[in-house]
N, C-alpha and C. Protein backbone atom coordinates (compact mmCIF):
# COMPACT_ATOMS: atom_id res chain seq x y z
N UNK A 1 -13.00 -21.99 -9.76
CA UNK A 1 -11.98 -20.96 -9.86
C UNK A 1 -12.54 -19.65 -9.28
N UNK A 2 -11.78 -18.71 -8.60
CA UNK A 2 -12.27 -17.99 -7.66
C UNK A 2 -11.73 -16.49 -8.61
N UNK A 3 -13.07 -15.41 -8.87
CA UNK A 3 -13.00 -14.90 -9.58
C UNK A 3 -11.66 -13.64 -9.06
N UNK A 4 -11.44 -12.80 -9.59
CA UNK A 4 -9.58 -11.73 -9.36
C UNK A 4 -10.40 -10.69 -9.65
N UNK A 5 -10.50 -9.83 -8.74
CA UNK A 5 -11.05 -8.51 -8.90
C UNK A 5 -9.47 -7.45 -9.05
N UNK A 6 -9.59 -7.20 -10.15
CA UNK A 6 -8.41 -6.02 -10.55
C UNK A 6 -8.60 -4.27 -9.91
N UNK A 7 -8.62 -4.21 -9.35
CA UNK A 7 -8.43 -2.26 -9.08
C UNK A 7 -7.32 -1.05 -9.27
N UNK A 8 -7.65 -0.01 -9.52
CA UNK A 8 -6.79 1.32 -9.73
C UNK A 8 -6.33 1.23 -9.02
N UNK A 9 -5.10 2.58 -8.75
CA UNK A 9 -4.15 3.11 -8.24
C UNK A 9 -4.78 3.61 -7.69
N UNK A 10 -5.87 4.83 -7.96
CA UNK A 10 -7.04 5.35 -7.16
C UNK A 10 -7.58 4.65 -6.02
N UNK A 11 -8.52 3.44 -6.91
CA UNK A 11 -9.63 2.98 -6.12
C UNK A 11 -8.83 2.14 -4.47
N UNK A 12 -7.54 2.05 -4.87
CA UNK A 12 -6.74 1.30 -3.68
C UNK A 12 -6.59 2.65 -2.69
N UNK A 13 -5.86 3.61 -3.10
CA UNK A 13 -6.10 4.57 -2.20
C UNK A 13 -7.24 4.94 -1.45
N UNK A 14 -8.05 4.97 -2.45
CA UNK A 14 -9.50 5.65 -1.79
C UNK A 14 -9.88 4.79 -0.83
N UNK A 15 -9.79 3.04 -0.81
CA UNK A 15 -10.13 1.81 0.12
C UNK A 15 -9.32 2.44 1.45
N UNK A 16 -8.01 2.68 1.49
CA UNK A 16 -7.18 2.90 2.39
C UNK A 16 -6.65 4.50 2.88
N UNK A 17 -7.33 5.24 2.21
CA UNK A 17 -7.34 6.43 2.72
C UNK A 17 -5.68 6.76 2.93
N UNK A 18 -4.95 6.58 1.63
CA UNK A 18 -3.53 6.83 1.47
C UNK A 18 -3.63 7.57 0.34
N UNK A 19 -2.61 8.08 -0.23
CA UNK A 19 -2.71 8.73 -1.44
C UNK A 19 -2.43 7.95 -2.86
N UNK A 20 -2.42 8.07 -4.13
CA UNK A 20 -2.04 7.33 -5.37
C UNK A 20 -0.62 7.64 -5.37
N UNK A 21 0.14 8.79 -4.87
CA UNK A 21 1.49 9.24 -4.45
C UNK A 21 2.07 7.70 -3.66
N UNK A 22 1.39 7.86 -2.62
CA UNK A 22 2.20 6.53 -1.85
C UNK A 22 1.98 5.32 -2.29
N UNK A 23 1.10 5.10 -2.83
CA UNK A 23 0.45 3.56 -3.52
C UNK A 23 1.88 3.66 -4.76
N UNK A 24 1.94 4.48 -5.48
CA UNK A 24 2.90 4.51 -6.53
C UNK A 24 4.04 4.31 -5.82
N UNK A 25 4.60 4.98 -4.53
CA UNK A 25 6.29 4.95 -3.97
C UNK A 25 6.17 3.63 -3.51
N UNK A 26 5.21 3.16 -2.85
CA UNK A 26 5.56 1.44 -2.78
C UNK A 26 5.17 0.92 -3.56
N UNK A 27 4.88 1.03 -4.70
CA UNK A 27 5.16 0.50 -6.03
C UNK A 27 6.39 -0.09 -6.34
N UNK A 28 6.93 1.19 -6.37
CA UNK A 28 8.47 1.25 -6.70
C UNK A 28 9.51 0.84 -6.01
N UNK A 29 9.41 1.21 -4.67
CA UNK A 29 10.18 0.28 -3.41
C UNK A 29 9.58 -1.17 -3.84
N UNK A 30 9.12 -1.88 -4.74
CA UNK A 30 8.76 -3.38 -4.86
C UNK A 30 7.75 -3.92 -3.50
N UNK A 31 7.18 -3.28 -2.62
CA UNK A 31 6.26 -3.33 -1.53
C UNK A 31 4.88 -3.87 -2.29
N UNK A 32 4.56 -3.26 -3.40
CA UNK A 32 2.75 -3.62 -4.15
C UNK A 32 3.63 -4.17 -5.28
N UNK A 33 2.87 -4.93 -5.78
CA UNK A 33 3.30 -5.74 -7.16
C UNK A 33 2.17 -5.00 -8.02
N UNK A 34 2.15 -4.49 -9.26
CA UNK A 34 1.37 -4.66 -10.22
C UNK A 34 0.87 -5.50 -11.26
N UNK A 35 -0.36 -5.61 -11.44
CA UNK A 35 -1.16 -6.86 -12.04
C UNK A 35 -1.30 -6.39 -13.24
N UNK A 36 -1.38 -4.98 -13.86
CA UNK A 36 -1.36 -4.84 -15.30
C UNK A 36 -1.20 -3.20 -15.26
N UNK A 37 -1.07 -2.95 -16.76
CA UNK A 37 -0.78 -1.30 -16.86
C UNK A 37 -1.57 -1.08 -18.11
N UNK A 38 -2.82 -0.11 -18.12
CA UNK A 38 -3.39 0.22 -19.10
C UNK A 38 -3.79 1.50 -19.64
N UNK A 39 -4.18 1.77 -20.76
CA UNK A 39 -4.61 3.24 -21.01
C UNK A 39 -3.49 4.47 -20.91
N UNK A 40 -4.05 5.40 -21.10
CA UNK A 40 -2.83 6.96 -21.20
C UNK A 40 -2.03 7.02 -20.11
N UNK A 41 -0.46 7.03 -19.81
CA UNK A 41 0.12 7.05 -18.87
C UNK A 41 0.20 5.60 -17.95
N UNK A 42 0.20 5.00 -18.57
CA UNK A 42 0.32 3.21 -18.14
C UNK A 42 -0.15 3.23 -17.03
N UNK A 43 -1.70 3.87 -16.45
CA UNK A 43 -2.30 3.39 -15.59
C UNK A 43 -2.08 2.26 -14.50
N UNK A 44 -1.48 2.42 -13.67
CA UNK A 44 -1.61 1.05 -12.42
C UNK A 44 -2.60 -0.09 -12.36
N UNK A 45 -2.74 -1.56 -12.29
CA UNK A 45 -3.97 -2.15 -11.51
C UNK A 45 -3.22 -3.00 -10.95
N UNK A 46 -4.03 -3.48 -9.77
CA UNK A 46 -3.60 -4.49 -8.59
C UNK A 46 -4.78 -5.21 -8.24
N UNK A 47 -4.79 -6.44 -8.11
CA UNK A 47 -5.73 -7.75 -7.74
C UNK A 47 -6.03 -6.88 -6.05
N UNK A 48 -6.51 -6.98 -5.95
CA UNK A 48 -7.64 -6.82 -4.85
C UNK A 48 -6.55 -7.60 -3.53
N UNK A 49 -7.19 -8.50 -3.52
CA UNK A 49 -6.35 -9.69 -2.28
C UNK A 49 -5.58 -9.26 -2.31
N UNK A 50 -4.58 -9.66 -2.77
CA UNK A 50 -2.96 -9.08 -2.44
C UNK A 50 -2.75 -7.51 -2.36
N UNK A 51 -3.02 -6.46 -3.06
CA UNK A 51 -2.73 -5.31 -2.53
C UNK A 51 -3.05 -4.93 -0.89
N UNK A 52 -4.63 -5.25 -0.65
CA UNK A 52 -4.80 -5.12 0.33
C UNK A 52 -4.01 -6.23 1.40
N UNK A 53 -3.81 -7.53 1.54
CA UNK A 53 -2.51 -7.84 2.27
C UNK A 53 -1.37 -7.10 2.69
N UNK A 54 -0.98 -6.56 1.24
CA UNK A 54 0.68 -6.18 1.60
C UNK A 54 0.39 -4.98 2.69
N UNK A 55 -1.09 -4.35 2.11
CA UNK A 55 -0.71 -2.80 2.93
C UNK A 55 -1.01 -3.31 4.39
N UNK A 56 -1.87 -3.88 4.73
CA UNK A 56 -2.43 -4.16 5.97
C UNK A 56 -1.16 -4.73 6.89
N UNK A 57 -0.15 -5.49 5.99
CA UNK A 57 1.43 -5.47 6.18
C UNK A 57 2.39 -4.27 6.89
N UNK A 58 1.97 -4.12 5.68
CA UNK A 58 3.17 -2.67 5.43
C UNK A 58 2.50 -1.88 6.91
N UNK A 59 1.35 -1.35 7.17
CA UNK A 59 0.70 -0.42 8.17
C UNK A 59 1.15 -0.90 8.87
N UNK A 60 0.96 -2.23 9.32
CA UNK A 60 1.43 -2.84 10.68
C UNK A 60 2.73 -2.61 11.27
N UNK A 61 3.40 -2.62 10.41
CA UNK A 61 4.81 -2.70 10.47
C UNK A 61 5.08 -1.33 10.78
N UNK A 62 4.80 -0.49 10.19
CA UNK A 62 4.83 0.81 10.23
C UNK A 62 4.40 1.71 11.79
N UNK A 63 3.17 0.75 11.78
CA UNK A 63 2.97 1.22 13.59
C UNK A 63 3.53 0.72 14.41
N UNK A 64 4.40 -0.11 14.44
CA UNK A 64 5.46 -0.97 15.40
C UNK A 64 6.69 -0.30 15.26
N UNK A 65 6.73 0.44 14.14
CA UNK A 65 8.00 1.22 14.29
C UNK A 65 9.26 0.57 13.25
N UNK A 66 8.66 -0.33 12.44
CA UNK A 66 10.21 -0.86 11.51
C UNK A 66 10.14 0.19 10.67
N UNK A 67 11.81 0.40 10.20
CA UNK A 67 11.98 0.81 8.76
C UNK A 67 11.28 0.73 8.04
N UNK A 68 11.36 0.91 6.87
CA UNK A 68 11.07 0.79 5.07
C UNK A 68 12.13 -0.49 4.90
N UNK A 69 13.42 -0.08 5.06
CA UNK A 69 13.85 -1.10 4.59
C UNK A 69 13.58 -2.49 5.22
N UNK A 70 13.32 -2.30 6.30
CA UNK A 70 13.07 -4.11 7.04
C UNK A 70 11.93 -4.11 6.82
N UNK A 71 10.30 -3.41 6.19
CA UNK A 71 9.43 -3.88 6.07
C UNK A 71 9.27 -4.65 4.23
N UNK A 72 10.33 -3.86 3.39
CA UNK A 72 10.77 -4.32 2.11
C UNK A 72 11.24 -5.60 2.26
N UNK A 73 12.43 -6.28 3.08
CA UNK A 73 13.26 -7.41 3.13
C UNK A 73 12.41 -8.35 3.56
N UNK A 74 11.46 -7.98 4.78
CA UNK A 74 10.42 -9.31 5.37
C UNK A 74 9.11 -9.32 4.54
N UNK A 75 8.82 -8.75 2.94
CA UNK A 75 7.90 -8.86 2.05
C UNK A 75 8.41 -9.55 0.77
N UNK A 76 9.96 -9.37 0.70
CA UNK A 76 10.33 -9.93 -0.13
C UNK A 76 10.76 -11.72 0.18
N UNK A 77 10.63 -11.53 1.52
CA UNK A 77 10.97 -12.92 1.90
C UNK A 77 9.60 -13.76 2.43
N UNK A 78 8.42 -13.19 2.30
CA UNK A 78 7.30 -13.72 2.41
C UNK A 78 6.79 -14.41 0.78
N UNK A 79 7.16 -13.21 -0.13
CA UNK A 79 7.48 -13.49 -1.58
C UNK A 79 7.82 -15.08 -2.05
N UNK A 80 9.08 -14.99 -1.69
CA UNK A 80 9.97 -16.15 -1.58
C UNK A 80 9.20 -17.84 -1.76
């Protein structure tokens, strides 16, 4: 069994040199999934692998020029 490294809202930003602002708005646009919520202010965490996927996603997409919304619909259908 292959061990799940959990990380902050922080420590994902700081990997990707984005803010905890944007890590949180694609939160919420359903773009990052969250893996648990802990401590004062229900703290964020996200598995490692997959956060970094979606963003490396999401960037891509982003430098090609799609929407938000068509990079939401082709994550939710990778989901799927």
């Amino acid at each position: 069994m292959v061990a799940q490294h959990v990380v902050s809202a922080q420590e994902v930003a700081s990997s990707f040199k984005i803010t905890v602002s944007l890590i949180n708005f694609y939160t919420n646009l359903g773009l990052l999934e969250v893996f648990d919520r802990k401590g004062r202010g229900n703290k964020r965490y996200y598995l490692l692998p997959a956060v970094e996927h979606r963003l490396q996603i999401i960037n891509e997409m982003k430098r090609r020029g799609f929407p938000l919304r068509l990079i939401q619909e082709s994550l939710h259908r990778e989901q799927s």
